[in-house]
Protein backbone atom coordinates (compact mmCIF):
# COMPACT_ATOMS: atom_id res chain seq x y z
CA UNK A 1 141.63 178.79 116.28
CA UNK A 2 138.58 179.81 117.76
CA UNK A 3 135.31 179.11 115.69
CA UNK A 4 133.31 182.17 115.67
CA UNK A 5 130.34 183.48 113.93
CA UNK A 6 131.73 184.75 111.16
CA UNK A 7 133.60 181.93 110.32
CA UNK A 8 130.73 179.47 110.13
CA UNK A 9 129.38 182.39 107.78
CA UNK A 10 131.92 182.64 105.15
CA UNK A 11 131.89 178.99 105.08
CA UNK A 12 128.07 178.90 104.31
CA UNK A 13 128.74 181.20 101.91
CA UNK A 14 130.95 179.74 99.83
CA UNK A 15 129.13 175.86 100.49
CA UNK A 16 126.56 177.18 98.41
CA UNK A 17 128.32 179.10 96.05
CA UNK A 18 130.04 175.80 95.00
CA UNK A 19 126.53 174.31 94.69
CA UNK A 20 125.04 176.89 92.30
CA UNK A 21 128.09 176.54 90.39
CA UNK A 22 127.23 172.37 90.21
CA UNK A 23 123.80 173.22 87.86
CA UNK A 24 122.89 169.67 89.15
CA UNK A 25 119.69 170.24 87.20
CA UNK A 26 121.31 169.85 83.92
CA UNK A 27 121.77 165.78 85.18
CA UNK A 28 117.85 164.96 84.97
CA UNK A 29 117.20 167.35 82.05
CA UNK A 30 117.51 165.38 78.64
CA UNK A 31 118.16 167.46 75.30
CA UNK A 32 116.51 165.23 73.34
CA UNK A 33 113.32 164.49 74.78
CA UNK A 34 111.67 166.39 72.41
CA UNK A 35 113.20 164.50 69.12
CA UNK A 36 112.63 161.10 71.89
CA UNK A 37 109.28 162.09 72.73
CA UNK A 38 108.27 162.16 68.70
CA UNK A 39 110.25 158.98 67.77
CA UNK A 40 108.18 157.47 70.56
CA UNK A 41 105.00 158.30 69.73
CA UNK A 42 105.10 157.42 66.18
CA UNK A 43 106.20 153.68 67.22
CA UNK A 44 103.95 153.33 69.98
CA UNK A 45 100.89 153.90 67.57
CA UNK A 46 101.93 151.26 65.78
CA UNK A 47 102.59 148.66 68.72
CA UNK A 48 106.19 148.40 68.60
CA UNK A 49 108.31 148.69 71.49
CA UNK A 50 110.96 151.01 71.93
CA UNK A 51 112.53 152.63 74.58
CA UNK A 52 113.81 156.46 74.34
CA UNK A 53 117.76 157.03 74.81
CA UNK A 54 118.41 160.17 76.93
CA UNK A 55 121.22 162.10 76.29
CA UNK A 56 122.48 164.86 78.77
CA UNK A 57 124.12 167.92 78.66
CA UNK A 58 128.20 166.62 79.99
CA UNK A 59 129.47 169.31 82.79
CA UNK A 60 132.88 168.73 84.30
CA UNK A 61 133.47 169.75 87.66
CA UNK A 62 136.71 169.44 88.38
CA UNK A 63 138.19 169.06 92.04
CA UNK A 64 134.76 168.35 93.35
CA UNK A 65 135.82 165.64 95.78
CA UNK A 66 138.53 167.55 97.20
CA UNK A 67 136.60 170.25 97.63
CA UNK A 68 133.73 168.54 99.21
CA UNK A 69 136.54 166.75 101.75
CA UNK A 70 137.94 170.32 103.06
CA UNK A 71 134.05 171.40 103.71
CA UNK A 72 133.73 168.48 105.56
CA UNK A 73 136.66 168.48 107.18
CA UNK A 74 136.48 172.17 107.94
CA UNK A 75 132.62 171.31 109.74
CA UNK A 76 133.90 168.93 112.03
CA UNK A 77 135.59 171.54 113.96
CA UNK A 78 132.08 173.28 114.14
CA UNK A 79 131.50 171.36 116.88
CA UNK A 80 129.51 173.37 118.79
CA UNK A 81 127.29 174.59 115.96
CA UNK A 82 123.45 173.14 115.90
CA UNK A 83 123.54 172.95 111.96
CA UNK A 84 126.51 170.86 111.92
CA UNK A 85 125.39 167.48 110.99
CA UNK A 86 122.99 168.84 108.77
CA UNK A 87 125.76 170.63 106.62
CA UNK A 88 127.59 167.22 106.33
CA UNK A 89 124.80 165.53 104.89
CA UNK A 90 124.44 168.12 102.33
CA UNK A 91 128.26 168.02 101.87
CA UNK A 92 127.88 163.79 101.41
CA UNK A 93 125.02 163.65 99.64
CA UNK A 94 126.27 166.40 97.02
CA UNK A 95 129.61 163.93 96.79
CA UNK A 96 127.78 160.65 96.41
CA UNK A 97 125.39 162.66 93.36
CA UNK A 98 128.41 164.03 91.63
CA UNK A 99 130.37 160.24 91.85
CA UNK A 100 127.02 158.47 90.46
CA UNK A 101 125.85 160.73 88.25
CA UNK A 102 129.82 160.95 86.75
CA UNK A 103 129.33 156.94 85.79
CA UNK A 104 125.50 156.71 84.59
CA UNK A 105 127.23 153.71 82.81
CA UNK A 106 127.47 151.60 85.19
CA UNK A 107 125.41 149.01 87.62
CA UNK A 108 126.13 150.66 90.66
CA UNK A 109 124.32 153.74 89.38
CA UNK A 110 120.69 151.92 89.19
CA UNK A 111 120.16 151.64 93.13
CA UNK A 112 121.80 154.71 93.78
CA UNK A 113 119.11 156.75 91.45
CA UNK A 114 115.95 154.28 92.34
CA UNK A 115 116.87 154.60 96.62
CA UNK A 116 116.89 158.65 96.41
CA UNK A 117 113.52 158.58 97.87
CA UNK A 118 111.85 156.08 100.26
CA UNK A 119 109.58 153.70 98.23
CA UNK A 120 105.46 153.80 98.53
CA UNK A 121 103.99 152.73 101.83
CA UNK A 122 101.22 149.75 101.44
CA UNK A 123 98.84 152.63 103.15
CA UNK A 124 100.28 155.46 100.76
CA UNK A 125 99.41 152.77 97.45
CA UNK A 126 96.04 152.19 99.04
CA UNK A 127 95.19 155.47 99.08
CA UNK A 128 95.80 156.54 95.92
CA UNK A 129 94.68 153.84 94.25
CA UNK A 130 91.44 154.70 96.04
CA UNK A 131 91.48 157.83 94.28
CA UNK A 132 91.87 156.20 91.05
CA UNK A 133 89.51 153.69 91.51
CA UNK A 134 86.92 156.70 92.32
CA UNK A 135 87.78 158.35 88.79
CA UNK A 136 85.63 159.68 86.06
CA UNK A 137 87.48 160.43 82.99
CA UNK A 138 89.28 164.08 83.64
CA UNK A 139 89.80 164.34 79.87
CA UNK A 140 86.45 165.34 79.67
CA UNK A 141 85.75 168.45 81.96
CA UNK A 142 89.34 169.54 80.81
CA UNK A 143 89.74 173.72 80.89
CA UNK A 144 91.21 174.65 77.63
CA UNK A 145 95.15 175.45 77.98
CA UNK A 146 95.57 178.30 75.36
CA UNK A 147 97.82 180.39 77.82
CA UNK A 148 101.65 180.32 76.10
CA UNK A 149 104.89 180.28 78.25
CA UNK A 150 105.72 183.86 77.06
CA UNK A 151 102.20 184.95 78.52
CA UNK A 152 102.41 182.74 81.77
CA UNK A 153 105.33 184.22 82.50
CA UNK A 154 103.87 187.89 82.22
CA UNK A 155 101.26 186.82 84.50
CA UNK A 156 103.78 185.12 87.09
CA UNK A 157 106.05 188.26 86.75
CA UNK A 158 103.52 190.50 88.06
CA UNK A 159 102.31 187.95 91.06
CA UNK A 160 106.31 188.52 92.01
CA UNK A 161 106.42 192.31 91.78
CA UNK A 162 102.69 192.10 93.92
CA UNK A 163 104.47 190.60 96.61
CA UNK A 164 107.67 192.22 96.13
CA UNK A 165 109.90 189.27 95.27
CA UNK A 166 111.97 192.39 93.21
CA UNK A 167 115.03 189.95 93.04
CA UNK A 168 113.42 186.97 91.53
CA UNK A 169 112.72 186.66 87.77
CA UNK A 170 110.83 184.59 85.33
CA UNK A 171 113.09 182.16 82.69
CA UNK A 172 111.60 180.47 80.00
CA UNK A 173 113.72 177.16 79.16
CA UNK A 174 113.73 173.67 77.83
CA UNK A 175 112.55 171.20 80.88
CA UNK A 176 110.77 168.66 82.18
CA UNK A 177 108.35 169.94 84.32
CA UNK A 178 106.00 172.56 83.22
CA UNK A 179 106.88 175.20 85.83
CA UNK A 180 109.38 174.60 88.35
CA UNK A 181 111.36 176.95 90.94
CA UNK A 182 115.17 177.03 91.27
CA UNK A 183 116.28 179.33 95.01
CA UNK A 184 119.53 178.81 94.07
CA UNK A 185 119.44 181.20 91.03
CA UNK A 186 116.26 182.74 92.27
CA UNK A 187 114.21 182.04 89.54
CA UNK A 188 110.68 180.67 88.50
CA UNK A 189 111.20 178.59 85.15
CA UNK A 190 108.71 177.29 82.83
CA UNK A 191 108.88 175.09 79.99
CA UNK A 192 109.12 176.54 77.00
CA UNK A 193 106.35 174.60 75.65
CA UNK A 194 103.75 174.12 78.03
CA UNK A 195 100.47 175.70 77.51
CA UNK A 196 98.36 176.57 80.58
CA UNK A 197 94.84 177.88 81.67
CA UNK A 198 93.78 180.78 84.00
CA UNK A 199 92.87 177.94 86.56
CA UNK A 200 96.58 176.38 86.17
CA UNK A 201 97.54 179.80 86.52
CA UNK A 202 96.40 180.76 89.55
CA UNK A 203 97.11 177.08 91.11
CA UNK A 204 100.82 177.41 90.21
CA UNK A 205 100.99 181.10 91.70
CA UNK A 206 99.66 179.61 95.02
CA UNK A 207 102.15 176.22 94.70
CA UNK A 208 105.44 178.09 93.05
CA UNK A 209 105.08 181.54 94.71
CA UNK A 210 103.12 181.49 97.63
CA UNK A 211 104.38 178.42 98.75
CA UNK A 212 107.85 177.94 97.25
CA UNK A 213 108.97 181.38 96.62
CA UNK A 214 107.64 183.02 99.77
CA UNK A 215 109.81 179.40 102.43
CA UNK A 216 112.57 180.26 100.38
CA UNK A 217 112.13 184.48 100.94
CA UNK A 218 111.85 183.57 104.22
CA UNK A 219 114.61 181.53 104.78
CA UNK A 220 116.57 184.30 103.03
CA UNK A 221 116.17 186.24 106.58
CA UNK A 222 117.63 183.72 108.76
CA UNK A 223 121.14 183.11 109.83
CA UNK A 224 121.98 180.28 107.25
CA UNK A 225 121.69 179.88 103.75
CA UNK A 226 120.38 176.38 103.99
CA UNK A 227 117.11 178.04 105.03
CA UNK A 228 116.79 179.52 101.82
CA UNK A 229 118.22 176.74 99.64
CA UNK A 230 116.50 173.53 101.34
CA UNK A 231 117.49 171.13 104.25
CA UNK A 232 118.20 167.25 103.46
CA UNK A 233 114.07 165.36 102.70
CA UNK A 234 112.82 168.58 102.96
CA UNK A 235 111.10 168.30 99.42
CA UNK A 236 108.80 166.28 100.93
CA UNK A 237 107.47 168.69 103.35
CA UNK A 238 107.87 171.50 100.33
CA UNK A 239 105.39 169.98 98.11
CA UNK A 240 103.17 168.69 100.50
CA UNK A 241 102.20 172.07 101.83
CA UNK A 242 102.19 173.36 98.02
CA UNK A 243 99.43 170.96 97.44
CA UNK A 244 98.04 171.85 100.85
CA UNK A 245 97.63 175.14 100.04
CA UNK A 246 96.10 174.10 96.82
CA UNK A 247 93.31 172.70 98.90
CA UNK A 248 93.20 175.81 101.34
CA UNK A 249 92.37 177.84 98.10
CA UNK A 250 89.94 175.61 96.15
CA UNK A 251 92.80 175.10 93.72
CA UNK A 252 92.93 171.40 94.61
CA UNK A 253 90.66 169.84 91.89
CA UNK A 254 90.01 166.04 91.19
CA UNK A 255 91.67 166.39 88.32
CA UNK A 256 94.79 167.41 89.88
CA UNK A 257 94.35 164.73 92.97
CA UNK A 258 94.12 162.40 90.76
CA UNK A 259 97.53 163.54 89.00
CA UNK A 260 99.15 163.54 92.24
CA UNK A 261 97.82 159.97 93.16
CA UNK A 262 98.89 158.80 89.90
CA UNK A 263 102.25 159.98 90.04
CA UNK A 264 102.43 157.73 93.85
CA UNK A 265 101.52 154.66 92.25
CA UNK A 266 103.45 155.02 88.87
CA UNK A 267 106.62 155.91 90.76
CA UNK A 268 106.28 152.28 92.46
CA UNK A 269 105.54 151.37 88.88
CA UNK A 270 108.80 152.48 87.24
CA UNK A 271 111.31 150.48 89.54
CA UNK A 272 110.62 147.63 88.59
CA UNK A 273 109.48 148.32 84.50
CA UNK A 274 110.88 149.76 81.42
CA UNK A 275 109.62 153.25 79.94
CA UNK A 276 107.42 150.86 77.40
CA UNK A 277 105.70 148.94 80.03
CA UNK A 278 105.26 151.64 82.17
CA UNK A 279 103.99 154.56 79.80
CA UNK A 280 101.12 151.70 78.13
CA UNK A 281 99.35 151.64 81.82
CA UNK A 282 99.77 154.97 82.05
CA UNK A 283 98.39 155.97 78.98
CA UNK A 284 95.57 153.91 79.77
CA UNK A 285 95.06 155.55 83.55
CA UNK A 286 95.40 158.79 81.68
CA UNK A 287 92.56 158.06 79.59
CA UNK A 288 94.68 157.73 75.78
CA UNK A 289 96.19 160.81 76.29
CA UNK A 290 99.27 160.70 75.36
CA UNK A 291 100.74 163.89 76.38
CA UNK A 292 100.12 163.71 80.09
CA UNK A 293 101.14 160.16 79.99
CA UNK A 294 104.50 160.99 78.43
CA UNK A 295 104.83 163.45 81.09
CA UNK A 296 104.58 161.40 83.68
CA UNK A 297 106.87 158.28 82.69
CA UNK A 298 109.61 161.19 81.20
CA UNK A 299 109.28 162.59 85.31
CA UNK A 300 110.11 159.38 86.08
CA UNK A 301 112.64 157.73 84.00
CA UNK A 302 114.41 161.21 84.00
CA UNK A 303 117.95 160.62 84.73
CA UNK A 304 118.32 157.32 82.94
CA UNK A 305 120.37 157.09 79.70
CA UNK A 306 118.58 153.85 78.98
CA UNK A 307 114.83 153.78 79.89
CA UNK A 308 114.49 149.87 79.55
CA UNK A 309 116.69 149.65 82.37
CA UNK A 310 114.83 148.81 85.56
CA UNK A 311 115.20 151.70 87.92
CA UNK A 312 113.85 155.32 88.13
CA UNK A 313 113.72 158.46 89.83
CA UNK A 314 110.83 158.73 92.26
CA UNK A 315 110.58 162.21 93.43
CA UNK A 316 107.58 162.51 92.50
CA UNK A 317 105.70 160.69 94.95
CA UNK A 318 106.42 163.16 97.62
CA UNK A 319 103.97 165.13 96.47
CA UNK A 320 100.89 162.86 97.28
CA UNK A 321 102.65 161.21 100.72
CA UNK A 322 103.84 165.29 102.17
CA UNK A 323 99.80 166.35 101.08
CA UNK A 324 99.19 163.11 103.02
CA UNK A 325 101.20 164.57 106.02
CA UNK A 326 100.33 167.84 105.99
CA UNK A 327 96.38 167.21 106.22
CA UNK A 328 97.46 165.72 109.66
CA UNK A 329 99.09 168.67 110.93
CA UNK A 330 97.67 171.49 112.92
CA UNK A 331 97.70 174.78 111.91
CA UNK A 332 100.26 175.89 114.22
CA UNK A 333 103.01 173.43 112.85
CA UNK A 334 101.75 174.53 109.41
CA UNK A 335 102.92 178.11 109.85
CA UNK A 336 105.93 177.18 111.20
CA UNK A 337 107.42 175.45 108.08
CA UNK A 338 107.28 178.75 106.87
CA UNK A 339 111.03 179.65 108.80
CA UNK A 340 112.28 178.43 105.56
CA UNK A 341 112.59 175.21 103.38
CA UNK A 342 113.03 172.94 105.75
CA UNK A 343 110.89 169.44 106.69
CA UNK A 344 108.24 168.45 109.15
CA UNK A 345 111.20 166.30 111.11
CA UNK A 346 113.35 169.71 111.25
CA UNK A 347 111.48 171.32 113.53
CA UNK A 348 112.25 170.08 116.99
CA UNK A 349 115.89 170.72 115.93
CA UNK A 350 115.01 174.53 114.80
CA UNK A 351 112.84 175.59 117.37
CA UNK A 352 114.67 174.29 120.61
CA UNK A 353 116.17 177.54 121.58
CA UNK A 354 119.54 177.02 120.02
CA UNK A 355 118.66 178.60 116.36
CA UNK A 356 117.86 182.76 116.62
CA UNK A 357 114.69 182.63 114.02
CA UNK A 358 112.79 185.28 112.24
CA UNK A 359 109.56 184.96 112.04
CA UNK A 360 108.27 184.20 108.79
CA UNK A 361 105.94 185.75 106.55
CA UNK A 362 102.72 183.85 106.23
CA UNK A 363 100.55 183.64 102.59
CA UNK A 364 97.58 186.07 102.56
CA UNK A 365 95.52 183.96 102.16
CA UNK A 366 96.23 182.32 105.57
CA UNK A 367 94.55 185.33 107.01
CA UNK A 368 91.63 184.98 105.55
């Protein structure tokens, strides 16, 4: 059978389908880290240890192997397709998530969550603990965050219909992170109880919307769906030019360096500690405030059952080694990441002829 156009396009079609379908976010979002977080505090205080027990929303998926195996199997005739071995890996890392994340129980599950990103560089640690070493307490010359989800949200709402993102809305949920940005489901979600201020505001509409929002819009007009959705490590190159872009704007403040650089040297942290060990330095780098500190060692233990085990998930320390990468890059490579959400070490790939690209929408602000 020949392999034609459309045929690659009904399969990318219903690749990601099956993926929205997954809701693999539900597998680092506890339901009790609010009833955790409150058990843990009131121990802490008094200096005894305890480690919180995460408990996750349980989703089925039935058939997923088998249904990963005919992807697969129908991509390897796709020989002559650039995007190829790029679907695979999506097809094989989605399997080896589903199989781990299906036995949380067991050993095996510990290096499989702790290797998902590449561990701190001895120059990456350096520099951010350079950073560290360099700061004044941020507590102090802390903006007031009196802004509610339900508000945020209004605000975010209309920076979508400014830019004409009609098709994207605004969820408020129970998660992790303050704000985060799902393509999949084309939505911008914030936690349903984070507060924020008209600086954190406008930061998050440059790092959500004008960074996130607008790869993903553009990868929306390309051929393939994965340059809406995200190609394999490209989160690294995602939040680097977020933060970036931070800095572009003035958005970029110590305070929020410093988070970043934290978050670097705490991930290297958390592999090798419990959630006790880990959140008492961080408390103590966060000046006693327990809040952000919780924040930070819940990001990172997020996915664990068990947070005295010895393992963690390190995502965020992309954020400080991309901003790292992207300060290196000139401003012509910058503007091409914006094809879609893909990563610095896509582009030779992408731009070789092969791929027919649109070209993509640039921030305002990069006209300026």
């Amino acid at each position: 059978m020949k392999i034609t156009d459309q045929i690659i396009k009904d399969f990318d079609i219903g690749f990601w389908k099956f993926k929205k379908e997954l809701e693999l976010f539900h597998d680092f979002t506890p339901l009790n880290q609010d009833e955790e977080k409150l058990h843990f505090q009131h121990l802490f205080h008094q200096n005894i240890r305890y480690n919180p027990q995460f408990i996750y929303k349980k989703i089925n998926h039935p058939g997923y192997a088998s249904t990963l195996e005919t992807f697969i199997r129908k991509l390897k005739a796709f020989t002559d397709w650039p995007l190829q071995p790029v679907y695979i890996e999506l097809c094989t890392r989605t399997s080896q998530h589903l199989h781990f994340f299906h036995r949380r129980d067991q050993a095996d599950f510990l290096p499989y969550l702790s290797g998902l990103y590449a561990e701190p560089t001895d120059a990456e640690l350096t520099s951010a603990q350079q950073i560290i070493k360099n700061r004044t307490n941020p507590v102090n010359n802390n903006i007031a965050n009196t802004i509610k989800a339900q508000d945020a949200a209004l605000a975010f709402s209309d920076a979508l219909k400014q830019r004409f993102y009609n098709d994207w809305t605004v969820e408020i949920t129970k998660m992790v992170a303050d704000v985060a940005v799902n393509s999949l489901q084309k939505k911008l979600k914030i936690n349903e109880n984070a507060f924020f201020s008209e600086e954190r505001i406008r930061q998050l509409i440059i790092h959500e919307i004008d960074t996130h929002i607008l790869r993903s819009h553009n990868g929306a007009m390309q051929s393939y769906k994965v340059f809406q959705y995200g190609f394999p490590d490209y989160l690294e190159t995602e939040e680097g030019l977020a933060i970036y872009n931070e800095h572009l704007n003035g958005c970029l403040s110590d305070k929020n360096l410093y988070r970043y650089a934290l978050r670097l040297i705490m991930a290297k942290k958390a592999l090798t500690s419990d959630f006790y060990e880990l959140f008492t330095e961080c408390f103590e780098l966060n000046f006693n405030d327990f809040d952000k500190a919780w924040k930070t060692c819940l990001r990172l233990k997020r996915g664990l059952s068990d947070t005295s085990l010895h393992a963690a998930y390190v995502k965020d320390l992309v954020y400080y080694r991309g901003f790292l990468k992207m300060q290196q890059q000139p401003k012509e490579i910058i503007h091409r990441l914006y094809i879609g959400k893909i990563g610095l070490e896509n582009l030779p790939m992408i731009t070789n002829g092969t791929l027919t690209l649109t070209s993509p929408n640039l921030p305002a602000f990069y006209n300026e």
